[in-house]
C-alpha atoms as a PDB file:
ATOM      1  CA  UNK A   1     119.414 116.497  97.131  1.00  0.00           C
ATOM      2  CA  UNK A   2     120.637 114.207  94.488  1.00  0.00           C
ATOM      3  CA  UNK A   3     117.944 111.735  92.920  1.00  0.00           C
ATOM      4  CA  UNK A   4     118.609 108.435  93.598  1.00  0.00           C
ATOM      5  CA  UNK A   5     119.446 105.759  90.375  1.00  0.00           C
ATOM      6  CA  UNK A   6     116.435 103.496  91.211  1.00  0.00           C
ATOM      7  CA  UNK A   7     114.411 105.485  93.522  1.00  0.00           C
ATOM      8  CA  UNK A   8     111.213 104.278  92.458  1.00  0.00           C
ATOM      9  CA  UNK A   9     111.720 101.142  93.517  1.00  0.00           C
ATOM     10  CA  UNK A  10     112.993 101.966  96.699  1.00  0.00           C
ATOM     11  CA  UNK A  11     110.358 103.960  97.797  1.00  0.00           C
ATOM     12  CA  UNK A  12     108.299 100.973  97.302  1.00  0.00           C
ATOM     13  CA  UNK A  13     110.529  98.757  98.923  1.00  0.00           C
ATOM     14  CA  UNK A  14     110.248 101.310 101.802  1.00  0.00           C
ATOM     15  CA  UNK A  15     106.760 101.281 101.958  1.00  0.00           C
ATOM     16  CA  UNK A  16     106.521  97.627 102.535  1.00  0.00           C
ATOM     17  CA  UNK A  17     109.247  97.025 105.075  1.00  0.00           C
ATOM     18  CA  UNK A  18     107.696 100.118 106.966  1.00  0.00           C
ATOM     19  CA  UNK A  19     104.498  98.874 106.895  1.00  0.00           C
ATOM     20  CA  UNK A  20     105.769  95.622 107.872  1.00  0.00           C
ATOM     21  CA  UNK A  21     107.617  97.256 110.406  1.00  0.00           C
ATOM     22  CA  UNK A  22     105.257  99.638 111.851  1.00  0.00           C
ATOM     23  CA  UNK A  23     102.433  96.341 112.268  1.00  0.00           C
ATOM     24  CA  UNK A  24     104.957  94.530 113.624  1.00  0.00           C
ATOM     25  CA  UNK A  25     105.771  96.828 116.059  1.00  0.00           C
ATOM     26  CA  UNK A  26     101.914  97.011 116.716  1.00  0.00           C
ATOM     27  CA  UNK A  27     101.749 101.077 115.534  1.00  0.00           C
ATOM     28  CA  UNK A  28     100.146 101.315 113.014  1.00  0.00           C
ATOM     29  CA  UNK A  29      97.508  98.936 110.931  1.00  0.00           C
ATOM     30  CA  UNK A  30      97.322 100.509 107.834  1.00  0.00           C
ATOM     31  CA  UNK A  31      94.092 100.697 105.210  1.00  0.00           C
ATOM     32  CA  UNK A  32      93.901  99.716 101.321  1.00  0.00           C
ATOM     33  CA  UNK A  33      92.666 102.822 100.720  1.00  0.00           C
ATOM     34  CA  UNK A  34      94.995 105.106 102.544  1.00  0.00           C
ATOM     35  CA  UNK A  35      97.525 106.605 100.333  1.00  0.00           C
ATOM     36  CA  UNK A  36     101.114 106.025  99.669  1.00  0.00           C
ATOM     37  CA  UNK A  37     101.455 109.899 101.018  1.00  0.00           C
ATOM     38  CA  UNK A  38     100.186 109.338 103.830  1.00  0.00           C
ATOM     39  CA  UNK A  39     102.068 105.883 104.614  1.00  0.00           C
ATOM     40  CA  UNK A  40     105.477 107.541 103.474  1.00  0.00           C
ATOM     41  CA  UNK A  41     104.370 110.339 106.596  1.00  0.00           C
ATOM     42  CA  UNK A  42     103.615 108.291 109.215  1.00  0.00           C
ATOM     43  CA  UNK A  43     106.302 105.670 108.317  1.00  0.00           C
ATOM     44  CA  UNK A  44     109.232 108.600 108.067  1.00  0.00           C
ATOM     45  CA  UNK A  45     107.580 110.078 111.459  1.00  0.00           C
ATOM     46  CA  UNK A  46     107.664 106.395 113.105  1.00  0.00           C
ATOM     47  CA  UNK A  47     111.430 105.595 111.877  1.00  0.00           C
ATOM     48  CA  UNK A  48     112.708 109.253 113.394  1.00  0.00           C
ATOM     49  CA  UNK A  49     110.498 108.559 116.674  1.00  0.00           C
ATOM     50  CA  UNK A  50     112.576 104.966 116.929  1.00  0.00           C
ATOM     51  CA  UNK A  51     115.791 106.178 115.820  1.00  0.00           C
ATOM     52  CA  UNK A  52     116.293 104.223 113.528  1.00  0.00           C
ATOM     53  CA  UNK A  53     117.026 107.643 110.926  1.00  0.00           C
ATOM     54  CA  UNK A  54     118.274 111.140 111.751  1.00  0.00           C
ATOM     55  CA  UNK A  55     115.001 113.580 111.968  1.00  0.00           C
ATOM     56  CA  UNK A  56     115.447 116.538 109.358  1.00  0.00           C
ATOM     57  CA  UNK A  57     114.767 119.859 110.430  1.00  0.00           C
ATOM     58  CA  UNK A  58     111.284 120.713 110.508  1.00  0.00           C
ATOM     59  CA  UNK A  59     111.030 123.049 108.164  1.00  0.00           C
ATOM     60  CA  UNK A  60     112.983 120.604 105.446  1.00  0.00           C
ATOM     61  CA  UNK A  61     110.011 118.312 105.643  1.00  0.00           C
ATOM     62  CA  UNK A  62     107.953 117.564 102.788  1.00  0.00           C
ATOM     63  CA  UNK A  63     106.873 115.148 100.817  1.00  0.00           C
ATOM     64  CA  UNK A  64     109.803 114.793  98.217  1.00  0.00           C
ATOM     65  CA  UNK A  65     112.120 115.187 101.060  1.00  0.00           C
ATOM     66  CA  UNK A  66     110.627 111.868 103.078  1.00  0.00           C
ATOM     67  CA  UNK A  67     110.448 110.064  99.973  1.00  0.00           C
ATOM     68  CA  UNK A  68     114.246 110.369  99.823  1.00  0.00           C
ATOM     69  CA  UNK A  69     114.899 109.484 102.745  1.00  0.00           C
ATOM     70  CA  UNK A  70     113.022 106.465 103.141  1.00  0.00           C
ATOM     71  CA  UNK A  71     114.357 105.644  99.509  1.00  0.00           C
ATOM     72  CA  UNK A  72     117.978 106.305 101.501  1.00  0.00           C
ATOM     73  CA  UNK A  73     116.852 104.011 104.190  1.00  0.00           C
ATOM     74  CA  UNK A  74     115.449 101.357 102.203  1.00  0.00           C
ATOM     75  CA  UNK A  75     118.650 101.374 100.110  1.00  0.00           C
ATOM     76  CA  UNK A  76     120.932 100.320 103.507  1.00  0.00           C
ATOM     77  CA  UNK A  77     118.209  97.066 104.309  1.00  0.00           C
END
């Protein structure tokens, strides 16, 4: 898995738009104090439940791995 350029950024950009989508959807509300682990989870799990990105195999998962590709996904918006 090749690091993206920016990735940083993207995971933040990520972050928002899937917490923006996940609300608007009416999923998910999330907390101020939850962490950005646990909203890069639910937000991956939410995207591969809608189809809107290809589920990895299940023992692939982890947090580096969903980082990268919600970075990916945030990179196509």
């Amino acid at each position: 898995m090749k690091k993206l350029k920016n990735e940083k950024e993207l995971i933040k950009k990520a972050i928002a738009e899937g917490t923006r989508y996940g609300e608007e959807r009416g999923a998910v509300i999330f907390e101020p104090h939850d962490s950005a682990e646990l909203k890069i989870e639910y937000i991956y799990r939410l995207l591969v439940h809608d189809g809107v990105i290809q589920p990895m195999p299940e023992v692939q998962v982890s947090q580096q791995s969903m980082r990268h590709r919600l970075a990916l996904w945030a990179s196509h918006l």
